[in-house]
PDB file of N, CA and C in Angstrom:
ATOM      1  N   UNK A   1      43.113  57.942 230.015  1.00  0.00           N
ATOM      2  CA  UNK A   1      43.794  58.329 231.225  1.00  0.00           C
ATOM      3  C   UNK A   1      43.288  57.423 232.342  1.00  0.00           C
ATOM      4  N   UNK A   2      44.058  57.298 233.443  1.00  0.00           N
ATOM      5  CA  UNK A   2      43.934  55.906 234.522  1.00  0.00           C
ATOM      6  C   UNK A   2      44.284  56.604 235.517  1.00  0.00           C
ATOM      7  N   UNK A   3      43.883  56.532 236.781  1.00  0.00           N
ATOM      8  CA  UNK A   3      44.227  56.492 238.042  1.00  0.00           C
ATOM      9  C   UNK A   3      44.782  55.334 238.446  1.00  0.00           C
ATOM     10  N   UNK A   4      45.324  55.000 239.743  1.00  0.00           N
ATOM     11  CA  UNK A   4      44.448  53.295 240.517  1.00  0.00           C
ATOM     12  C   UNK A   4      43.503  52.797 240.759  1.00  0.00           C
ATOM     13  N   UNK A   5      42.471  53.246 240.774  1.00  0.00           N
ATOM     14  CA  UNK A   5      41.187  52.652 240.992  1.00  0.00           C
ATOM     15  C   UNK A   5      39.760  53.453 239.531  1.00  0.00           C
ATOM     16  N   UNK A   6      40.577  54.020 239.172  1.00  0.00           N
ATOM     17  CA  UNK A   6      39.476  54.200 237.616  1.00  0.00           C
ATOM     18  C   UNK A   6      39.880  54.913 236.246  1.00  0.00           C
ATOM     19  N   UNK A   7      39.319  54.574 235.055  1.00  0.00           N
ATOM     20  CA  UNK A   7      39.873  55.405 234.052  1.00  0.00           C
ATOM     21  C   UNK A   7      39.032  56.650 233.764  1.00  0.00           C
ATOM     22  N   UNK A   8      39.945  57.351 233.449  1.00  0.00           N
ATOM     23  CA  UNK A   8      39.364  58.985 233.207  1.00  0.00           C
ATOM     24  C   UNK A   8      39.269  59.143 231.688  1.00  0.00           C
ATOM     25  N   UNK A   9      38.351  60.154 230.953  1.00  0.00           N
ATOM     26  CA  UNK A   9      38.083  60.646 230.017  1.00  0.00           C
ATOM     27  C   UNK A   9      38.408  61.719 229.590  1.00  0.00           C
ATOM     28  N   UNK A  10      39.029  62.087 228.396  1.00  0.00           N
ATOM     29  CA  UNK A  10      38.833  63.615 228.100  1.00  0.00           C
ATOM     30  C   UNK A  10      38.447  63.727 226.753  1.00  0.00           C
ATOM     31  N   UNK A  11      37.698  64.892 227.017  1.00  0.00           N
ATOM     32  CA  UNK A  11      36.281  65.307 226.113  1.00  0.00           C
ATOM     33  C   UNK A  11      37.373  66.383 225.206  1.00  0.00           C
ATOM     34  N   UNK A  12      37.724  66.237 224.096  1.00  0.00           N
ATOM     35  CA  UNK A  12      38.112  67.790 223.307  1.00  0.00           C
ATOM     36  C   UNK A  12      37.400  67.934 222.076  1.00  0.00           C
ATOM     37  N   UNK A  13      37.212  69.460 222.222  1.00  0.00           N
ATOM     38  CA  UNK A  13      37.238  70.105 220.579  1.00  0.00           C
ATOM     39  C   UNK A  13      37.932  70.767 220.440  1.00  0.00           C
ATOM     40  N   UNK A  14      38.807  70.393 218.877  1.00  0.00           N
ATOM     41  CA  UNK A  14      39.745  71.236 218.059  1.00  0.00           C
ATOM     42  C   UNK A  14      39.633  71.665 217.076  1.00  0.00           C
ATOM     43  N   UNK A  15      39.892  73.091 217.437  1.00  0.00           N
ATOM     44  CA  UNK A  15      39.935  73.837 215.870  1.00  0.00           C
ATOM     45  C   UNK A  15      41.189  73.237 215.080  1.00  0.00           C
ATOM     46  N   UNK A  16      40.573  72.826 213.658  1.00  0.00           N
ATOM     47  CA  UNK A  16      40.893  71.948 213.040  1.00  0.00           C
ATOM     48  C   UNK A  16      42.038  73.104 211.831  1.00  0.00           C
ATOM     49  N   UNK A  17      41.692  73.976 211.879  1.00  0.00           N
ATOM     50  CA  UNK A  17      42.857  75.285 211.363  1.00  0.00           C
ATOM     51  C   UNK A  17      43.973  75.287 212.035  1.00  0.00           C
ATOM     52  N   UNK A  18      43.726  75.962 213.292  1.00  0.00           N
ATOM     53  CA  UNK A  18      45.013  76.392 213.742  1.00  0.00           C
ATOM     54  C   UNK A  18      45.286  75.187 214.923  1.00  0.00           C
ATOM     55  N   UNK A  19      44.901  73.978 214.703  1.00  0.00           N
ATOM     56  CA  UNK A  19      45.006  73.105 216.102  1.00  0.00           C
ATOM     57  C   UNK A  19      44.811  72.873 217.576  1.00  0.00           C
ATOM     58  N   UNK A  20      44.387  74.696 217.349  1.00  0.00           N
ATOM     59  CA  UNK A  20      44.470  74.586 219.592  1.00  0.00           C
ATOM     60  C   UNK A  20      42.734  74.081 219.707  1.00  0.00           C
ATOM     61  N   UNK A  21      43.336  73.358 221.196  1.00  0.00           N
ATOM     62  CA  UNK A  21      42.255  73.078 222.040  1.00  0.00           C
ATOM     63  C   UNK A  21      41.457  73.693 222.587  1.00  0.00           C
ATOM     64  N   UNK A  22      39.603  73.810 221.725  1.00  0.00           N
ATOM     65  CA  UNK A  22      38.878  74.939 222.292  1.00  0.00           C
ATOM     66  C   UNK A  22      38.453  74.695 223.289  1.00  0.00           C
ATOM     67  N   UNK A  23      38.112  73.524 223.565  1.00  0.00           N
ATOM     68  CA  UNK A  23      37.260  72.727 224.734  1.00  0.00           C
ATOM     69  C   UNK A  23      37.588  71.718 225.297  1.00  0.00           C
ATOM     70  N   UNK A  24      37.413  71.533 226.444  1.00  0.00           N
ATOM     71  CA  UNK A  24      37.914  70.497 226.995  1.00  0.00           C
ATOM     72  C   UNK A  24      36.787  69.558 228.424  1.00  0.00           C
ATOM     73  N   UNK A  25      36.812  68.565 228.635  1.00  0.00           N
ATOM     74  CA  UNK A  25      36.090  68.384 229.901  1.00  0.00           C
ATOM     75  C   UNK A  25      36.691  67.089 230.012  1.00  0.00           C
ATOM     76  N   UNK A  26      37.311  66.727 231.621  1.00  0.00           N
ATOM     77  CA  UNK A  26      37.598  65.446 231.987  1.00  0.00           C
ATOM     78  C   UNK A  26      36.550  65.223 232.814  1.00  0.00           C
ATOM     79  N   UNK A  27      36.454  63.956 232.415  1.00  0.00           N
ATOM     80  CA  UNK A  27      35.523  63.148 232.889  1.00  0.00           C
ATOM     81  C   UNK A  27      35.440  61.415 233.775  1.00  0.00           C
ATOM     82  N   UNK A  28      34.768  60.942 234.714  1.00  0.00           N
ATOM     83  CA  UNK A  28      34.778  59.615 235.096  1.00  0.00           C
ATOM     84  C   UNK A  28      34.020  58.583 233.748  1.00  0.00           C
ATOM     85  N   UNK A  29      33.186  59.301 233.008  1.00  0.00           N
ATOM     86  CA  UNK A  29      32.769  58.326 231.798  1.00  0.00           C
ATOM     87  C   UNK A  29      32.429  58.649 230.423  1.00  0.00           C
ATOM     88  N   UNK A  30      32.012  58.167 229.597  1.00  0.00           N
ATOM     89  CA  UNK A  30      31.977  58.685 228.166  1.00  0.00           C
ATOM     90  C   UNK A  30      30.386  59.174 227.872  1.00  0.00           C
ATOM     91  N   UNK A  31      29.754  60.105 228.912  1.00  0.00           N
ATOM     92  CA  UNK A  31      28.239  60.216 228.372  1.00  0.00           C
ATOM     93  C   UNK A  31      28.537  61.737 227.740  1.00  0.00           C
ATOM     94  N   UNK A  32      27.456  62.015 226.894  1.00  0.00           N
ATOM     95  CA  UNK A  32      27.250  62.737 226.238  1.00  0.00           C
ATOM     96  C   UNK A  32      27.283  64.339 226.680  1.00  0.00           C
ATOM     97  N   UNK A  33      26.838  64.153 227.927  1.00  0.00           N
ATOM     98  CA  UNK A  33      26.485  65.233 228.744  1.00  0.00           C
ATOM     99  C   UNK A  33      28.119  66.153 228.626  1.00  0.00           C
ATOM    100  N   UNK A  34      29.149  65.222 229.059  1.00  0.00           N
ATOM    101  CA  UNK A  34      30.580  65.971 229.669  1.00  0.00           C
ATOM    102  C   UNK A  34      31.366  66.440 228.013  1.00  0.00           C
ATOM    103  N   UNK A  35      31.024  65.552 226.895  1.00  0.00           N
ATOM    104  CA  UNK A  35      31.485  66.250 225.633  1.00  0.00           C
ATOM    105  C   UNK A  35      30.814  67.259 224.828  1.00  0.00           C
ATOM    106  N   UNK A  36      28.831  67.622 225.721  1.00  0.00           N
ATOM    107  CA  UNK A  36      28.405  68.616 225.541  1.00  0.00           C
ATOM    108  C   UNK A  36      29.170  70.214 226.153  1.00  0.00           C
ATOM    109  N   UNK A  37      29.818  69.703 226.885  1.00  0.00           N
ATOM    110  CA  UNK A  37      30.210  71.036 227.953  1.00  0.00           C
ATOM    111  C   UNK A  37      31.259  71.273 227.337  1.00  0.00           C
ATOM    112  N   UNK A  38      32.473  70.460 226.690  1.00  0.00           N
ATOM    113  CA  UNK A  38      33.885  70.573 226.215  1.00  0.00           C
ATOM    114  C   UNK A  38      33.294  71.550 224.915  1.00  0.00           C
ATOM    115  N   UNK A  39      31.873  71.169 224.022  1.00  0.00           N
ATOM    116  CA  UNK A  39      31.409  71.954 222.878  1.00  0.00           C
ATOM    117  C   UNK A  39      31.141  73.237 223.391  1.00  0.00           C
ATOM    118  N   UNK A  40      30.833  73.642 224.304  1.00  0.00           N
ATOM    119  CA  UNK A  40      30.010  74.501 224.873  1.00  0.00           C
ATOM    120  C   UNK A  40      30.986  75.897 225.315  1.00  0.00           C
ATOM    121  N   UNK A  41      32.242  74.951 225.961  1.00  0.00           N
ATOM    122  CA  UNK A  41      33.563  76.283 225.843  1.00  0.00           C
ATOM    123  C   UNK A  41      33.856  76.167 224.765  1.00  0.00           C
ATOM    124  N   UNK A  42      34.033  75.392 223.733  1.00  0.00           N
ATOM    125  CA  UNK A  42      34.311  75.750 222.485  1.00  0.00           C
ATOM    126  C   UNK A  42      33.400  76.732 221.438  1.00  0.00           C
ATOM    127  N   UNK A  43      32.612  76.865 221.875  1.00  0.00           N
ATOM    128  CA  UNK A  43      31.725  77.538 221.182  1.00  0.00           C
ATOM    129  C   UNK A  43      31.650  79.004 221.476  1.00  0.00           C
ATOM    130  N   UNK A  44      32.211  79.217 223.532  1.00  0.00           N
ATOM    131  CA  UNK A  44      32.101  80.509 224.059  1.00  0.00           C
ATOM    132  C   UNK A  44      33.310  81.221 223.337  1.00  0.00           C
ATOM    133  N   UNK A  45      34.380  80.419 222.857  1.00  0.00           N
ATOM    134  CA  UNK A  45      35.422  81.177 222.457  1.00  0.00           C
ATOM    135  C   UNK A  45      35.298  81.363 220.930  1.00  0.00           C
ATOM    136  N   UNK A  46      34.275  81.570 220.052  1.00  0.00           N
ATOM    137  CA  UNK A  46      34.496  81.676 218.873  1.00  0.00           C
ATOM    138  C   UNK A  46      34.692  83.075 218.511  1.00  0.00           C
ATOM    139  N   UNK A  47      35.294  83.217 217.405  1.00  0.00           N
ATOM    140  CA  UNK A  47      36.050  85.049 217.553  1.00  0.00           C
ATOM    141  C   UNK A  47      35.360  85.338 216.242  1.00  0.00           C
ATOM    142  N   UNK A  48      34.653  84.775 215.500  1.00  0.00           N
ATOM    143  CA  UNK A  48      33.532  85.067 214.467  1.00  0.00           C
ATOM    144  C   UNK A  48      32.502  84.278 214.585  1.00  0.00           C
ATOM    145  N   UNK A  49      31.724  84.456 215.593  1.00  0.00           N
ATOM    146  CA  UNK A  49      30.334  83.440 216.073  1.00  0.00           C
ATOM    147  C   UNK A  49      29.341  83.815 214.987  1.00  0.00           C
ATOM    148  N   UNK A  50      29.523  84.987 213.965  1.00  0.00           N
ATOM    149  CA  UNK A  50      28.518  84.826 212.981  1.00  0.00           C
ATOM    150  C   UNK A  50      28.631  84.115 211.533  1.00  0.00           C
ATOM    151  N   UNK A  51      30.170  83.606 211.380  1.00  0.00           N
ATOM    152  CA  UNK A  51      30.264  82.414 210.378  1.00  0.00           C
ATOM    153  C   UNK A  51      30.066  81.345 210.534  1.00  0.00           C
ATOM    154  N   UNK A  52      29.705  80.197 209.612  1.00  0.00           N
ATOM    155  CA  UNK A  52      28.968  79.255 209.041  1.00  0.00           C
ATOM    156  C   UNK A  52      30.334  78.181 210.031  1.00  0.00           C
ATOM    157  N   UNK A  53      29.897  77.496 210.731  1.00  0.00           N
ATOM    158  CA  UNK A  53      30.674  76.498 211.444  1.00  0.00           C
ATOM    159  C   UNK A  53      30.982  75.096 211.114  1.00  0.00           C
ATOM    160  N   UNK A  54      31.713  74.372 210.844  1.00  0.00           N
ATOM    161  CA  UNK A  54      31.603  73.230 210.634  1.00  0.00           C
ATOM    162  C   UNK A  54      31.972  72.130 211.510  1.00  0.00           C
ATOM    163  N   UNK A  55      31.342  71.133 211.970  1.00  0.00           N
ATOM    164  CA  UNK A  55      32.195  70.189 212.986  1.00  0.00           C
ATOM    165  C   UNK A  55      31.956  69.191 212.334  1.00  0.00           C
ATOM    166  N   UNK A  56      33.434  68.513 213.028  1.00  0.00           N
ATOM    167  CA  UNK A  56      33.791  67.170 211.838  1.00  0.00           C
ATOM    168  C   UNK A  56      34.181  65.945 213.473  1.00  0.00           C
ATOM    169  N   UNK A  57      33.816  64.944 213.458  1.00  0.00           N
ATOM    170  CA  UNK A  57      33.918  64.071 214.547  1.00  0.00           C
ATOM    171  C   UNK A  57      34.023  62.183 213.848  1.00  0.00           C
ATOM    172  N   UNK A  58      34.165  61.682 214.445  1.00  0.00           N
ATOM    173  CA  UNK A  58      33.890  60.322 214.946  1.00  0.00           C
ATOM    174  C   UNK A  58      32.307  59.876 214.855  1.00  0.00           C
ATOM    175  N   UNK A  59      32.210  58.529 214.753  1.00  0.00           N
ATOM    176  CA  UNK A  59      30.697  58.129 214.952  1.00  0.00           C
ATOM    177  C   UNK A  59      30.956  57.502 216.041  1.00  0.00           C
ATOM    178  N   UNK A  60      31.471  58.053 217.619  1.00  0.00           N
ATOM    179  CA  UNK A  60      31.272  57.871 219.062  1.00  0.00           C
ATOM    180  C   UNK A  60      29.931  58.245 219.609  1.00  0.00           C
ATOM    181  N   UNK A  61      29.463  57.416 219.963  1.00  0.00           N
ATOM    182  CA  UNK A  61      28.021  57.132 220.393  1.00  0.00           C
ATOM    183  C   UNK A  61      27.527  58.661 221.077  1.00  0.00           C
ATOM    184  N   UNK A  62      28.970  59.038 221.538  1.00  0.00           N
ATOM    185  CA  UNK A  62      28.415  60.581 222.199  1.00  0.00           C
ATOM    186  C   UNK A  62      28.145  61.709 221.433  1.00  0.00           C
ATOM    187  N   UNK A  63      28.782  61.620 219.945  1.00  0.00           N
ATOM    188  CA  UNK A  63      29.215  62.612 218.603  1.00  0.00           C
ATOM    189  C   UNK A  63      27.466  62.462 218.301  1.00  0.00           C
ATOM    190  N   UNK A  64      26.791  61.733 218.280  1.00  0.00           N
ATOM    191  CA  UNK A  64      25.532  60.848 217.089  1.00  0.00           C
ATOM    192  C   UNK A  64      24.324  61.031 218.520  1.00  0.00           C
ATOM    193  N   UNK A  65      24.266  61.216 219.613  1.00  0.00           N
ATOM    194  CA  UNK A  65      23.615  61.579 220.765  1.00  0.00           C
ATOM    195  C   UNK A  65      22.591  62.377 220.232  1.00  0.00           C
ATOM    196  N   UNK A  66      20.998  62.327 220.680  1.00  0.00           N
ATOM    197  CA  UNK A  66      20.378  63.423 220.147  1.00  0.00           C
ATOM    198  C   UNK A  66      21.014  65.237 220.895  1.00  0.00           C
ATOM    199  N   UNK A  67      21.531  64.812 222.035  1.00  0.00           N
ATOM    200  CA  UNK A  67      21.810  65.641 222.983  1.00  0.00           C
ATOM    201  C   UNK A  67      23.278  66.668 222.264  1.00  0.00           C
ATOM    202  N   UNK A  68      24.018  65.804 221.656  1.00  0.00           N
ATOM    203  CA  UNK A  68      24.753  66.477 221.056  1.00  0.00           C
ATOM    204  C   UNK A  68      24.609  67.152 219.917  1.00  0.00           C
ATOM    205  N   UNK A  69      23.608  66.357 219.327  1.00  0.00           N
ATOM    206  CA  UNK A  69      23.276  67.002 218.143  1.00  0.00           C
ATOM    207  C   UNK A  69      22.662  67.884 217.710  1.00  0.00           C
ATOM    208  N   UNK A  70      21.696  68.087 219.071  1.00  0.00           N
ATOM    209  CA  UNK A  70      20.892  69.438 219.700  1.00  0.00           C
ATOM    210  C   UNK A  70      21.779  70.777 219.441  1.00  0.00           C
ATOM    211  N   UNK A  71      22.674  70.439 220.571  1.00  0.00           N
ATOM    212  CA  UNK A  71      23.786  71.404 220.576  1.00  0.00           C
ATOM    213  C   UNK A  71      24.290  71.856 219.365  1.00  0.00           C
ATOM    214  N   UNK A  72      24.769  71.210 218.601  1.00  0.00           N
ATOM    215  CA  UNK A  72      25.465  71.481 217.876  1.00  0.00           C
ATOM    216  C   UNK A  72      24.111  72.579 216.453  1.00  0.00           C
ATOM    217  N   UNK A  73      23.089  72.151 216.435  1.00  0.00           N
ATOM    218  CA  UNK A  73      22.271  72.227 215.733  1.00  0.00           C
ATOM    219  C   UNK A  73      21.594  73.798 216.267  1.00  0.00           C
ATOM    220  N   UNK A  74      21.976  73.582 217.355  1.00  0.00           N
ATOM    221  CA  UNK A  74      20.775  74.885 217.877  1.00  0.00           C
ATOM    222  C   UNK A  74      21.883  75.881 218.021  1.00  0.00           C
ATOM    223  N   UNK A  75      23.251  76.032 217.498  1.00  0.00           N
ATOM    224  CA  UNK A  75      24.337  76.855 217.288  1.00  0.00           C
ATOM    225  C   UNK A  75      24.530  77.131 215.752  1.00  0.00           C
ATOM    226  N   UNK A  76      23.343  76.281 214.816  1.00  0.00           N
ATOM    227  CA  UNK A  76      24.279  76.448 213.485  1.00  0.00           C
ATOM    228  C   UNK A  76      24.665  75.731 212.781  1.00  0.00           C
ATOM    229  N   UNK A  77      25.753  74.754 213.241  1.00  0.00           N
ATOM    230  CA  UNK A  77      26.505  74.314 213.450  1.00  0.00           C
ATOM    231  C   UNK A  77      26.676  73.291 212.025  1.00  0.00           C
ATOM    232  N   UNK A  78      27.171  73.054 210.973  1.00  0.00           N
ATOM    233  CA  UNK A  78      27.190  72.288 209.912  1.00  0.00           C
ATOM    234  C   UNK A  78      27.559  70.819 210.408  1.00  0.00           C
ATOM    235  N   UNK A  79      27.154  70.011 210.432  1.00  0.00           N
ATOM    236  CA  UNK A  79      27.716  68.423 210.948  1.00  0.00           C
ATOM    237  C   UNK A  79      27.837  67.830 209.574  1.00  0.00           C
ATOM    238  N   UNK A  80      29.785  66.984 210.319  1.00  0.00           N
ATOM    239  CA  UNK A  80      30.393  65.810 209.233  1.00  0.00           C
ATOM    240  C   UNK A  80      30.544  65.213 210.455  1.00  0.00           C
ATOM    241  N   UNK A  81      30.698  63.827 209.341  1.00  0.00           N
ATOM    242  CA  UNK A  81      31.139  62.398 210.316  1.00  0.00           C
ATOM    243  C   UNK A  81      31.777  61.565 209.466  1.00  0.00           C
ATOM    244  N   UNK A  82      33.189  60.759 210.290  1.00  0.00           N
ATOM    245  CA  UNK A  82      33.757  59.826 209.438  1.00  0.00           C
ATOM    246  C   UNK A  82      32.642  58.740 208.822  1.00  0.00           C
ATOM    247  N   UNK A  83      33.247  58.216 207.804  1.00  0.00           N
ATOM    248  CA  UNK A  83      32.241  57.537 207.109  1.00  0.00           C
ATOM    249  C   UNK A  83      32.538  55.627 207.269  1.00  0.00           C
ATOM    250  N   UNK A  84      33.555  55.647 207.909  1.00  0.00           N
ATOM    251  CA  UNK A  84      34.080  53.984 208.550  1.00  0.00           C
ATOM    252  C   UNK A  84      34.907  53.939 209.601  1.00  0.00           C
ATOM    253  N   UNK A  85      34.508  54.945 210.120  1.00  0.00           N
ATOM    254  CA  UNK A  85      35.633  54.630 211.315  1.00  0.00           C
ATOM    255  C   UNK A  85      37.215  54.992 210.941  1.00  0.00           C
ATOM    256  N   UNK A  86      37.619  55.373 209.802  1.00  0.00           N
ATOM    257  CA  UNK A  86      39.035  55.434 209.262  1.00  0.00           C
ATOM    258  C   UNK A  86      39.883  56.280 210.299  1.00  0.00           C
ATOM    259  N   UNK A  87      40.823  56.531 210.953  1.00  0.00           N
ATOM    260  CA  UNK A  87      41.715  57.135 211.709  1.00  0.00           C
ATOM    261  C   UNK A  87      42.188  58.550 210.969  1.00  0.00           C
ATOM    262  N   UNK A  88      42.304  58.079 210.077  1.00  0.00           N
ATOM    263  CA  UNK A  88      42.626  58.730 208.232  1.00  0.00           C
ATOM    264  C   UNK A  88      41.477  60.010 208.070  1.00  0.00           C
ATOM    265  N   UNK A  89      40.409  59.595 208.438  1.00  0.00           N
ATOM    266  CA  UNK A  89      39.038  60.404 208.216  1.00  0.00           C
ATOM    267  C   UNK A  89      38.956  61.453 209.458  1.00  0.00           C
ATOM    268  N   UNK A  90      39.424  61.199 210.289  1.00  0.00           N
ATOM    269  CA  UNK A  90      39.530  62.507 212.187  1.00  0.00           C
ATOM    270  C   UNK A  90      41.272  62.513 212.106  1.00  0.00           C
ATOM    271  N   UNK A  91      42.397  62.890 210.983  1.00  0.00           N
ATOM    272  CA  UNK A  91      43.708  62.877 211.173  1.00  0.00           C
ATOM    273  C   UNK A  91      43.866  64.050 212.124  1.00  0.00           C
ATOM    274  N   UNK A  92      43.077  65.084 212.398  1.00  0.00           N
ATOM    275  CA  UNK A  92      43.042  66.272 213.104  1.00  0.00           C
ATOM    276  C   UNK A  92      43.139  65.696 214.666  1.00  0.00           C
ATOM    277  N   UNK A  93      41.693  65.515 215.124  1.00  0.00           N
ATOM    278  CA  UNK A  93      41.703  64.789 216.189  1.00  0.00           C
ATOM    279  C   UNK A  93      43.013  63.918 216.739  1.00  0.00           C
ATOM    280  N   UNK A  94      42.958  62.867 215.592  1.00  0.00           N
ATOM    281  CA  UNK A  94      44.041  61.354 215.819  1.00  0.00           C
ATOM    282  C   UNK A  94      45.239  62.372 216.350  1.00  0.00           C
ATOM    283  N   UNK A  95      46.003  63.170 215.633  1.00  0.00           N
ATOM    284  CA  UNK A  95      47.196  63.595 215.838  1.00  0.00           C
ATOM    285  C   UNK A  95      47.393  64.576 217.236  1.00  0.00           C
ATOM    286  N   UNK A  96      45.881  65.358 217.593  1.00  0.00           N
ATOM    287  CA  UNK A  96      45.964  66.170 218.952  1.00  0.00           C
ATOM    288  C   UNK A  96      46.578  64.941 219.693  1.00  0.00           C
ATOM    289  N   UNK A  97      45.751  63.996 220.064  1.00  0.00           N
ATOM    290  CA  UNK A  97      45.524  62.619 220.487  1.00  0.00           C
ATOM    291  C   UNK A  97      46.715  62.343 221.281  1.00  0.00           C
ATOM    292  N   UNK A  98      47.605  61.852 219.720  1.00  0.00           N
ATOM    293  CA  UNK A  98      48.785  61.844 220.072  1.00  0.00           C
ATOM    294  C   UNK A  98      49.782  62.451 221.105  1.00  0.00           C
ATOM    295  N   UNK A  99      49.624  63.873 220.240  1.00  0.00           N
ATOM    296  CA  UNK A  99      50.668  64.712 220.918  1.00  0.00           C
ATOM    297  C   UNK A  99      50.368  64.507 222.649  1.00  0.00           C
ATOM    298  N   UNK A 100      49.078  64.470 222.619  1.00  0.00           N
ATOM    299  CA  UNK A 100      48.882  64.692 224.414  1.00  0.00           C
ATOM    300  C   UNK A 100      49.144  63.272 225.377  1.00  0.00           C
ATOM    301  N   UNK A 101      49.461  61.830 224.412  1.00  0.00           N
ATOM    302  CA  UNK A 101      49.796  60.634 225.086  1.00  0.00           C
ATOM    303  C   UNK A 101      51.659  61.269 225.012  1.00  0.00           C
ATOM    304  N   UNK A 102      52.770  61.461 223.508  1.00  0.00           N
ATOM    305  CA  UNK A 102      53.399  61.104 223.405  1.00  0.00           C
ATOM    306  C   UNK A 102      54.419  62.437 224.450  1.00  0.00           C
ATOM    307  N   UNK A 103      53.487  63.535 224.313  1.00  0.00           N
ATOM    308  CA  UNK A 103      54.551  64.937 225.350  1.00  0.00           C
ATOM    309  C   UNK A 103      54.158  65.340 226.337  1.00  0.00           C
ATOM    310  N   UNK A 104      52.623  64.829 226.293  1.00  0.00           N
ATOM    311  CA  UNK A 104      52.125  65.382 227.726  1.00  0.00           C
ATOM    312  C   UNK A 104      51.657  64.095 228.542  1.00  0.00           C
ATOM    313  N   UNK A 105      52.263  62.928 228.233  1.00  0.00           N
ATOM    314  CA  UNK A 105      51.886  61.705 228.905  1.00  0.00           C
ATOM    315  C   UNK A 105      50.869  61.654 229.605  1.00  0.00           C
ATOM    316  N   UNK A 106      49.799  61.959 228.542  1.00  0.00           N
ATOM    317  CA  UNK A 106      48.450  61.256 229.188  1.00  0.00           C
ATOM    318  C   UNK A 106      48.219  59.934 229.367  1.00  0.00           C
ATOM    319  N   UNK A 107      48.764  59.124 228.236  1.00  0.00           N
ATOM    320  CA  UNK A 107      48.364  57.478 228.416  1.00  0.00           C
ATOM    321  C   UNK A 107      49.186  57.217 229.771  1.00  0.00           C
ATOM    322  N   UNK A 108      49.914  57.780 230.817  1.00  0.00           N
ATOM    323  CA  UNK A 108      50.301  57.538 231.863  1.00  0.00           C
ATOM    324  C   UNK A 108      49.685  57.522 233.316  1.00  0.00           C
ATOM    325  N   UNK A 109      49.810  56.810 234.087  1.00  0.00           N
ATOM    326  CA  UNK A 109      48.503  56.417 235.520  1.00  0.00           C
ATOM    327  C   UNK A 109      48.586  57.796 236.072  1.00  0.00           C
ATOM    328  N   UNK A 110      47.517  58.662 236.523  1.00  0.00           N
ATOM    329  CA  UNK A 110      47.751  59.777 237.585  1.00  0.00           C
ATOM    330  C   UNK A 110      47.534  59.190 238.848  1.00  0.00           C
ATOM    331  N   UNK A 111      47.769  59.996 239.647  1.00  0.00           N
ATOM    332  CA  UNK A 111      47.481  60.005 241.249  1.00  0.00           C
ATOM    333  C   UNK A 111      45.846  59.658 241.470  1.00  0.00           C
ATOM    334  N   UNK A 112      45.702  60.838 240.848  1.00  0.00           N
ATOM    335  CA  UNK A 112      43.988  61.437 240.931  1.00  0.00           C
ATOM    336  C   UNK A 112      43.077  62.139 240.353  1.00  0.00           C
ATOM    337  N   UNK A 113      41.570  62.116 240.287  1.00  0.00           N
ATOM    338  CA  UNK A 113      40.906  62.785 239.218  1.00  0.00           C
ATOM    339  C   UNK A 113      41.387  64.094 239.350  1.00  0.00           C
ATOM    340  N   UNK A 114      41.905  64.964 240.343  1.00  0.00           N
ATOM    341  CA  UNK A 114      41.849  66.233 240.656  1.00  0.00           C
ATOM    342  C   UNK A 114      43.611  66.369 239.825  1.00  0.00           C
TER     343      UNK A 114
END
């Protein structure tokens, strides 16, 4: 996502079942901190917080963070990771992705961060 004068970020986690977006955080950059917080509502909304969790991601420098991995670890939390980068390997992710450039024209310039 782009303004005029900077590009914006957005942080999601998706439940990889039913597709919706648990978490979310836009952001001015890609640190670890703002895709900790997108985990963090994702996590407040779990509707069986006492089953075995699994998160499946990217090897984005923010996914592999000790900071994230904290998180994710001090919830439980089972960790996967694509194994080359394949698009093929996050088709969950790739396809939210999509939908939110091709119907909700994100790849399009906004006004403003707000």
């Amino acid at each position: 996502m782009t303004t005029d004068d900077q590009t914006l970020y957005l942080h999601l986690v998706t439940d990889a079942y039913s597709k919706q977006i648990m978490g979310y955080r836009l952001s001015k950059d890609l640190k670890a901190e703002s895709t900790v917080k997108a985990l963090q509502m994702a996590l407040k909304k779990r509707i069986y917080p006492n089953r075995k969790l699994l998160h499946h991601s990217d090897r984005g420098l923010q996914y592999c963070s000790a900071l994230y991995i904290n998180e994710l670890r001090s919830h439980k939390c089972l960790i996967s990771m694509t194994q080359d980068g394949s698009p093929y390997d996050n088709a969950v992710a790739e396809r939210v992705n999509g939908i939110l450039k091709d119907e909700f024209y994100c790849d399009e310039k906004f006004e403003s961060f707000e």
